[in-house]
C-alpha atoms as a PDB file:
ATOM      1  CA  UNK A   1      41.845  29.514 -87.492  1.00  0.00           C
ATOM      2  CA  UNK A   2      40.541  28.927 -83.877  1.00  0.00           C
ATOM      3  CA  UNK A   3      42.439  28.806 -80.874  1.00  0.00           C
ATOM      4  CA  UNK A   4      40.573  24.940 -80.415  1.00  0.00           C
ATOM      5  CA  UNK A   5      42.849  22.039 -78.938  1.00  0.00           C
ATOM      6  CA  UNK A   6      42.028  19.256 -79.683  1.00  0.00           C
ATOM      7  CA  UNK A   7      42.328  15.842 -77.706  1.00  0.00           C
ATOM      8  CA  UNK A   8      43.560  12.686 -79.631  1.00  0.00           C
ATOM      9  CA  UNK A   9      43.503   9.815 -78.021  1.00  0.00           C
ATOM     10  CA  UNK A  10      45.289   6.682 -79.921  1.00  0.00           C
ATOM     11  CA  UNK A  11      44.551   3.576 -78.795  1.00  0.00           C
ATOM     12  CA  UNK A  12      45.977  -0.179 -79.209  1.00  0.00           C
ATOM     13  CA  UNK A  13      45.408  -3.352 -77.540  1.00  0.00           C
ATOM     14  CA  UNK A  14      48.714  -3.218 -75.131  1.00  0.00           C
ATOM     15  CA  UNK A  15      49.362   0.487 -75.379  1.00  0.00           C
ATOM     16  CA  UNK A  16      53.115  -0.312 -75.245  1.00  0.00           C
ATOM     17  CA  UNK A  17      54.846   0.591 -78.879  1.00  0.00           C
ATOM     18  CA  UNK A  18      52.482   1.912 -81.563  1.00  0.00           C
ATOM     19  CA  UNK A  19      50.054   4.079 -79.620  1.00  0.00           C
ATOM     20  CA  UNK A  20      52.805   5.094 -76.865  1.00  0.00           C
ATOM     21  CA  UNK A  21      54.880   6.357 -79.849  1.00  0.00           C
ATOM     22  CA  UNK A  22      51.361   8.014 -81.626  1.00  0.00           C
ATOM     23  CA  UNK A  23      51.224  10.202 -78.431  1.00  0.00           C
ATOM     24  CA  UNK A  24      54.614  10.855 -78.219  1.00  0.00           C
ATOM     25  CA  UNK A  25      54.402  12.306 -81.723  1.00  0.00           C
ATOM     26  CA  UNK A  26      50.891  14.209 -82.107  1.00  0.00           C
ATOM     27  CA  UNK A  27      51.835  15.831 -78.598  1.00  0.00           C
ATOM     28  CA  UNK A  28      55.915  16.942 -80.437  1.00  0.00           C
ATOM     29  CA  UNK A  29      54.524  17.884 -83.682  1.00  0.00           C
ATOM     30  CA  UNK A  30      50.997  19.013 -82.721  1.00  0.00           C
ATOM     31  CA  UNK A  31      52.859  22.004 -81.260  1.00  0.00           C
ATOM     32  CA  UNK A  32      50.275  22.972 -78.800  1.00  0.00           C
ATOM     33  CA  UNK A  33      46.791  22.484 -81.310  1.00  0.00           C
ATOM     34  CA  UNK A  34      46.812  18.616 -80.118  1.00  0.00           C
ATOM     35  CA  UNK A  35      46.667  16.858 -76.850  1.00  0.00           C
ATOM     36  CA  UNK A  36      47.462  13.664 -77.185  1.00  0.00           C
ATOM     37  CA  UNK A  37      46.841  10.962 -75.154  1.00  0.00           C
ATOM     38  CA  UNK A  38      47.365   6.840 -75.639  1.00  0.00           C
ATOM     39  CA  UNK A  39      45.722   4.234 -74.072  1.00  0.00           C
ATOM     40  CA  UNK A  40      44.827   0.138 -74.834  1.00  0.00           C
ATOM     41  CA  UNK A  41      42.196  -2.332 -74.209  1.00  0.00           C
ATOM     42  CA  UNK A  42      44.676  -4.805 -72.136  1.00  0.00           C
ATOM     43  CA  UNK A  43      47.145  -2.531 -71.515  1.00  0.00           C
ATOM     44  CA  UNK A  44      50.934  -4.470 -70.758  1.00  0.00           C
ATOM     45  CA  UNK A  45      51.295  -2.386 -67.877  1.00  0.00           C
ATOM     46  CA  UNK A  46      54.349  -0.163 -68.915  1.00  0.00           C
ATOM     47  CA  UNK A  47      55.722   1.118 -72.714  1.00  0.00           C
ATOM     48  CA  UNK A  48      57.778  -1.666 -74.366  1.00  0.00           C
ATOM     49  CA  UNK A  49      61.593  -1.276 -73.837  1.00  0.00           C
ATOM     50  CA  UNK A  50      62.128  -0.401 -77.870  1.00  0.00           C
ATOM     51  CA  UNK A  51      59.889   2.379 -77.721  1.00  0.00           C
ATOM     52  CA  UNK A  52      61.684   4.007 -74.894  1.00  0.00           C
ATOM     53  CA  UNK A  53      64.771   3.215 -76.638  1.00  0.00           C
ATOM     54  CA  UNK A  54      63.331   5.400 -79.487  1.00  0.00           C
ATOM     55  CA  UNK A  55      61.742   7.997 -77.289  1.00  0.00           C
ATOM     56  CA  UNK A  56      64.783   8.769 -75.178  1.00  0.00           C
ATOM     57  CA  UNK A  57      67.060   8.906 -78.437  1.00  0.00           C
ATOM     58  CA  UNK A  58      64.492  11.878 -79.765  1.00  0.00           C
ATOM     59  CA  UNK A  59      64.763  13.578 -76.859  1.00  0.00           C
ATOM     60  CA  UNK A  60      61.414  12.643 -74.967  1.00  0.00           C
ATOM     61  CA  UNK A  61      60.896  12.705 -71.172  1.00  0.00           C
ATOM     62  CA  UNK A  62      60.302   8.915 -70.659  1.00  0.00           C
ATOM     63  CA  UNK A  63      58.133  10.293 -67.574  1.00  0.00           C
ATOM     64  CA  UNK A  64      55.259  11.358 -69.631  1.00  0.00           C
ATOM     65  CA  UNK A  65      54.413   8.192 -70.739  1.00  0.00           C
ATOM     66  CA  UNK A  66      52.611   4.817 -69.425  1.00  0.00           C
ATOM     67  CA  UNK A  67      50.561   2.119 -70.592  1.00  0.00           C
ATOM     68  CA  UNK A  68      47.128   2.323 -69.493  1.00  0.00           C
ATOM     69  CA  UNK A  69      43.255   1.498 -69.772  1.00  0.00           C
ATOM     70  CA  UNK A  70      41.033   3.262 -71.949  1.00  0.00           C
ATOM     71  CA  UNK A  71      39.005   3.127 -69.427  1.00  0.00           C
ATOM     72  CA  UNK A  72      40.658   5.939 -67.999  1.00  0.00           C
ATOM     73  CA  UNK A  73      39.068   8.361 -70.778  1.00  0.00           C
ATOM     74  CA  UNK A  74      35.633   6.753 -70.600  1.00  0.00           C
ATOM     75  CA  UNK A  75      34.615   7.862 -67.711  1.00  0.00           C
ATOM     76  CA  UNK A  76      31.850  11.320 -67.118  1.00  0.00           C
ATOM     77  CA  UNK A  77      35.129  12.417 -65.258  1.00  0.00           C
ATOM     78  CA  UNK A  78      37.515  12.603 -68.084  1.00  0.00           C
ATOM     79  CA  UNK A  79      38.632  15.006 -70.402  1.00  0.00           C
ATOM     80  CA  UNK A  80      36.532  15.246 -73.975  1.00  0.00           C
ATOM     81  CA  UNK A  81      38.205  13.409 -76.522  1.00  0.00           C
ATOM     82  CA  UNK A  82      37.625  14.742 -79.948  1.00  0.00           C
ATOM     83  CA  UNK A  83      39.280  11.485 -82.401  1.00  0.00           C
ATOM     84  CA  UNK A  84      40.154   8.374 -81.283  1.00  0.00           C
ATOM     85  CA  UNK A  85      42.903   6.675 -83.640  1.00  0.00           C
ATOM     86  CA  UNK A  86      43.197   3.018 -83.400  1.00  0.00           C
ATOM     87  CA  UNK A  87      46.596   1.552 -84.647  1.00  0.00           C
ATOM     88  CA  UNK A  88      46.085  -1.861 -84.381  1.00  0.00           C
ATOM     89  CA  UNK A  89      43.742  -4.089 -85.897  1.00  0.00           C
ATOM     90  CA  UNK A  90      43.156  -5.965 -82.755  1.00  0.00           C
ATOM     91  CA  UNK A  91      41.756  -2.592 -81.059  1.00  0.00           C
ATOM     92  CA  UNK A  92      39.917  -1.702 -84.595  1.00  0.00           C
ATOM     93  CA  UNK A  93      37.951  -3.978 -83.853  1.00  0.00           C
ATOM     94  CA  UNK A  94      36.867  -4.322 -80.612  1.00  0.00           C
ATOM     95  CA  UNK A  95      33.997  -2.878 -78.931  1.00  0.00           C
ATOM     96  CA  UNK A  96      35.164   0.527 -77.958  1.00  0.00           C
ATOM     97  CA  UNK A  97      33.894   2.429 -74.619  1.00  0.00           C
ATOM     98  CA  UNK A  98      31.957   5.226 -74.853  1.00  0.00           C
ATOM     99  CA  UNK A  99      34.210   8.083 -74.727  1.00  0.00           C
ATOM    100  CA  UNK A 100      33.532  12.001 -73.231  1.00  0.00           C
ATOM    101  CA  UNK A 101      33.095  13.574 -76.595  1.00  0.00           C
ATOM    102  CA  UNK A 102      31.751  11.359 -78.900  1.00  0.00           C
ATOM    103  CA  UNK A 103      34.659  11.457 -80.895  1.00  0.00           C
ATOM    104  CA  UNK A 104      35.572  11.388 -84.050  1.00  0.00           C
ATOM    105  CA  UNK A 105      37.136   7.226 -84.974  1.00  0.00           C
ATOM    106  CA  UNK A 106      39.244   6.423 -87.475  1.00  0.00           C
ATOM    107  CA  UNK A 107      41.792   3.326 -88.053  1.00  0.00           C
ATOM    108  CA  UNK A 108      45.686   3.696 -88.928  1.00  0.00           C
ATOM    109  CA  UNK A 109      46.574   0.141 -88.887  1.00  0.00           C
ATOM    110  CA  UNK A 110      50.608   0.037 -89.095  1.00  0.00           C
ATOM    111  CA  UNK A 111      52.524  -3.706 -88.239  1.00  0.00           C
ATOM    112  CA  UNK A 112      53.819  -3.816 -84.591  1.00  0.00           C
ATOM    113  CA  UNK A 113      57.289  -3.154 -84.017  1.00  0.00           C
ATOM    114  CA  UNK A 114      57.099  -4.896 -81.133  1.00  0.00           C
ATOM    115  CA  UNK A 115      56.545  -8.557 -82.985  1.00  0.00           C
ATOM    116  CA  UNK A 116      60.286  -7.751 -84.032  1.00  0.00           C
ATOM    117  CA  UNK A 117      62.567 -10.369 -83.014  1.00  0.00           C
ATOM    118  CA  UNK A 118      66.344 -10.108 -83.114  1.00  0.00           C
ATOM    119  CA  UNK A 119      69.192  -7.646 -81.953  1.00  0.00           C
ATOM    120  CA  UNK A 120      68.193  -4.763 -80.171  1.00  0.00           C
ATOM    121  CA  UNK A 121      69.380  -2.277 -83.582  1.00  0.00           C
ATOM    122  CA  UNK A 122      66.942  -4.476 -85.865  1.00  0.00           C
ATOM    123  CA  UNK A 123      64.148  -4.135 -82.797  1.00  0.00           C
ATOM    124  CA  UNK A 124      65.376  -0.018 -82.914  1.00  0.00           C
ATOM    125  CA  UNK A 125      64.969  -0.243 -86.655  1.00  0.00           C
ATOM    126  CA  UNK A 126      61.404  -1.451 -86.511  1.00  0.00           C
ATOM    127  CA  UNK A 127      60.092   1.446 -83.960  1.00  0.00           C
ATOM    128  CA  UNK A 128      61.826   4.358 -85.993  1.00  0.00           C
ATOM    129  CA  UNK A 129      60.166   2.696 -89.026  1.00  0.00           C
ATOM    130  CA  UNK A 130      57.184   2.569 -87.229  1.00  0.00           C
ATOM    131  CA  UNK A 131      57.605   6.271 -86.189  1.00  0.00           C
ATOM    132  CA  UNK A 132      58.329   7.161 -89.089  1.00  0.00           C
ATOM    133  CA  UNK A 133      54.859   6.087 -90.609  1.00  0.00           C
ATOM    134  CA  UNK A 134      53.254   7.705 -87.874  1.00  0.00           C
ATOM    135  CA  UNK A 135      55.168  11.233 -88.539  1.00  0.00           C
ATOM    136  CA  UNK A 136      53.725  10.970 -92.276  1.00  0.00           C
ATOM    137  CA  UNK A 137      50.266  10.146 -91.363  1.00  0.00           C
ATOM    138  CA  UNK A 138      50.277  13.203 -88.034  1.00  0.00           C
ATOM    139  CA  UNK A 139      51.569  15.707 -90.921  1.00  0.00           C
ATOM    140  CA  UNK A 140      49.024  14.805 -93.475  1.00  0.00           C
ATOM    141  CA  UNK A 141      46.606  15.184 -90.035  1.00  0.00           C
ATOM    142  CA  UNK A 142      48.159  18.387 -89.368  1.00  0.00           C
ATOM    143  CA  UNK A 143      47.645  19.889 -92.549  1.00  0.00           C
ATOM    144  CA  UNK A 144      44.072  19.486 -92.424  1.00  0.00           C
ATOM    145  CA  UNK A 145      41.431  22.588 -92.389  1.00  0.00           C
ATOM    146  CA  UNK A 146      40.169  20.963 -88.932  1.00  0.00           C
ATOM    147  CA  UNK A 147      38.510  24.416 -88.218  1.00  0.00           C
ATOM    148  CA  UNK A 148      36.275  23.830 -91.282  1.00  0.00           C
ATOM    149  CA  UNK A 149      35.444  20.218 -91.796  1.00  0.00           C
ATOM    150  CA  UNK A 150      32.302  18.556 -90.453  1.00  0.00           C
ATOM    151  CA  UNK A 151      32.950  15.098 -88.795  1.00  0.00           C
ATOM    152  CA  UNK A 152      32.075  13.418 -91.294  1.00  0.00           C
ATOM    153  CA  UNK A 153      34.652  14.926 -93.401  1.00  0.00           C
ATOM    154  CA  UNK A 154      36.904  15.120 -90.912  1.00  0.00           C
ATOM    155  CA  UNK A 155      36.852  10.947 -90.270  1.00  0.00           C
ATOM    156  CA  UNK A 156      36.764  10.567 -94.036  1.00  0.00           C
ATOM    157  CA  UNK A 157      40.103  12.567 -94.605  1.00  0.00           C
ATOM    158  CA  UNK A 158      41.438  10.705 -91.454  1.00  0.00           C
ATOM    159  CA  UNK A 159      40.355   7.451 -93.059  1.00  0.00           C
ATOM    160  CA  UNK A 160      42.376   8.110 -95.917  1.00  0.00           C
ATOM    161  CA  UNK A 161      45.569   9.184 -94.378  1.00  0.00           C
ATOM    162  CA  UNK A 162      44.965   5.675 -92.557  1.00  0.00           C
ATOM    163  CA  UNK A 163      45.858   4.147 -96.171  1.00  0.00           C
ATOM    164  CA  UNK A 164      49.065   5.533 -96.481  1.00  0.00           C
ATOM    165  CA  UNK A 165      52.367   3.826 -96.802  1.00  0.00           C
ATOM    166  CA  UNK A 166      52.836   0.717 -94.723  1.00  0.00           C
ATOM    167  CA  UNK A 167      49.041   0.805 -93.517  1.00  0.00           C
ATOM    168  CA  UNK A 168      48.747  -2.415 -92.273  1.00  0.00           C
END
């Protein structure tokens, strides 16, 4: 195994639930092999109150994260980003910027917790269920030989773990 990190950047349209959480997550259970990043195409501007509700219960620093542009990562300045996961199916299909990298794309398409309406618990219930997807799909990611596989493999073993449960 190599000492690579590698830089996953997951993206959605408002970068405010889904792809906030995504980072959260690959960052936690990446354990120092991943930096993760998140990012959107319109971002809202800051993380949606239900997914700082679930980050703060886990024990996240609600510092680390914001909603921002992708264009941040786009530009000759930025960091290399080695896969870009989209979460949404608004971002999934949208005309993606060029990233440092040329990285490797893939689509997990889970429902938006954020389209939840109701009490605050049933909102809290739809971002740990959303998590909780995520967590499957980053330890199915996780156990991949990423050493060994080409990118080609690599985005076709990413593309399936994209179908899991709940894909959306």
């Amino acid at each position: 195994m190599s000492d690579k990190v590698w830089s996953v950047l997951v993206l959605c349209t408002g970068n405010s639930a889904r792809s906030i959480l995504g980072e959260a997550l690959l960052g936690r259970m990446g354990e120092g092999r991943i930096r993760a990043f998140s990012a959107g195409s319109k971002p809202k501007g800051v993380p949606h109150p239900g997914a700082l509700r679930y980050l703060a219960a886990n024990g996240y620093d609600l510092a680390a994260f914001r909603s921002k542009s992708w264009d941040e990562f786009a530009s000759a300045a930025s960091s290399p980003i080695d896969i870009a996961i989209t979460v949404c199916g608004n971002a999934a299909g949208e005309a993606c910027p060029i990233f440092t990298g040329a990285p490797v794309r893939t689509h997990w398409g889970l429902p938006d917790p954020a389209d939840v309406e109701g009490s605050e618990e049933e909102v809290d219930a739809a971002f740990a269920r959303t998590a909780k997807l995520l967590e499957m799909r980053i330890s199915a990611f996780l156990a991949l030989p990423l050493d060994t596989l080409s990118p080609t493999e690599l985005r076709n073993a990413l593309n399936i773990i994209g179908q899991m449960e709940g894909a959306a």
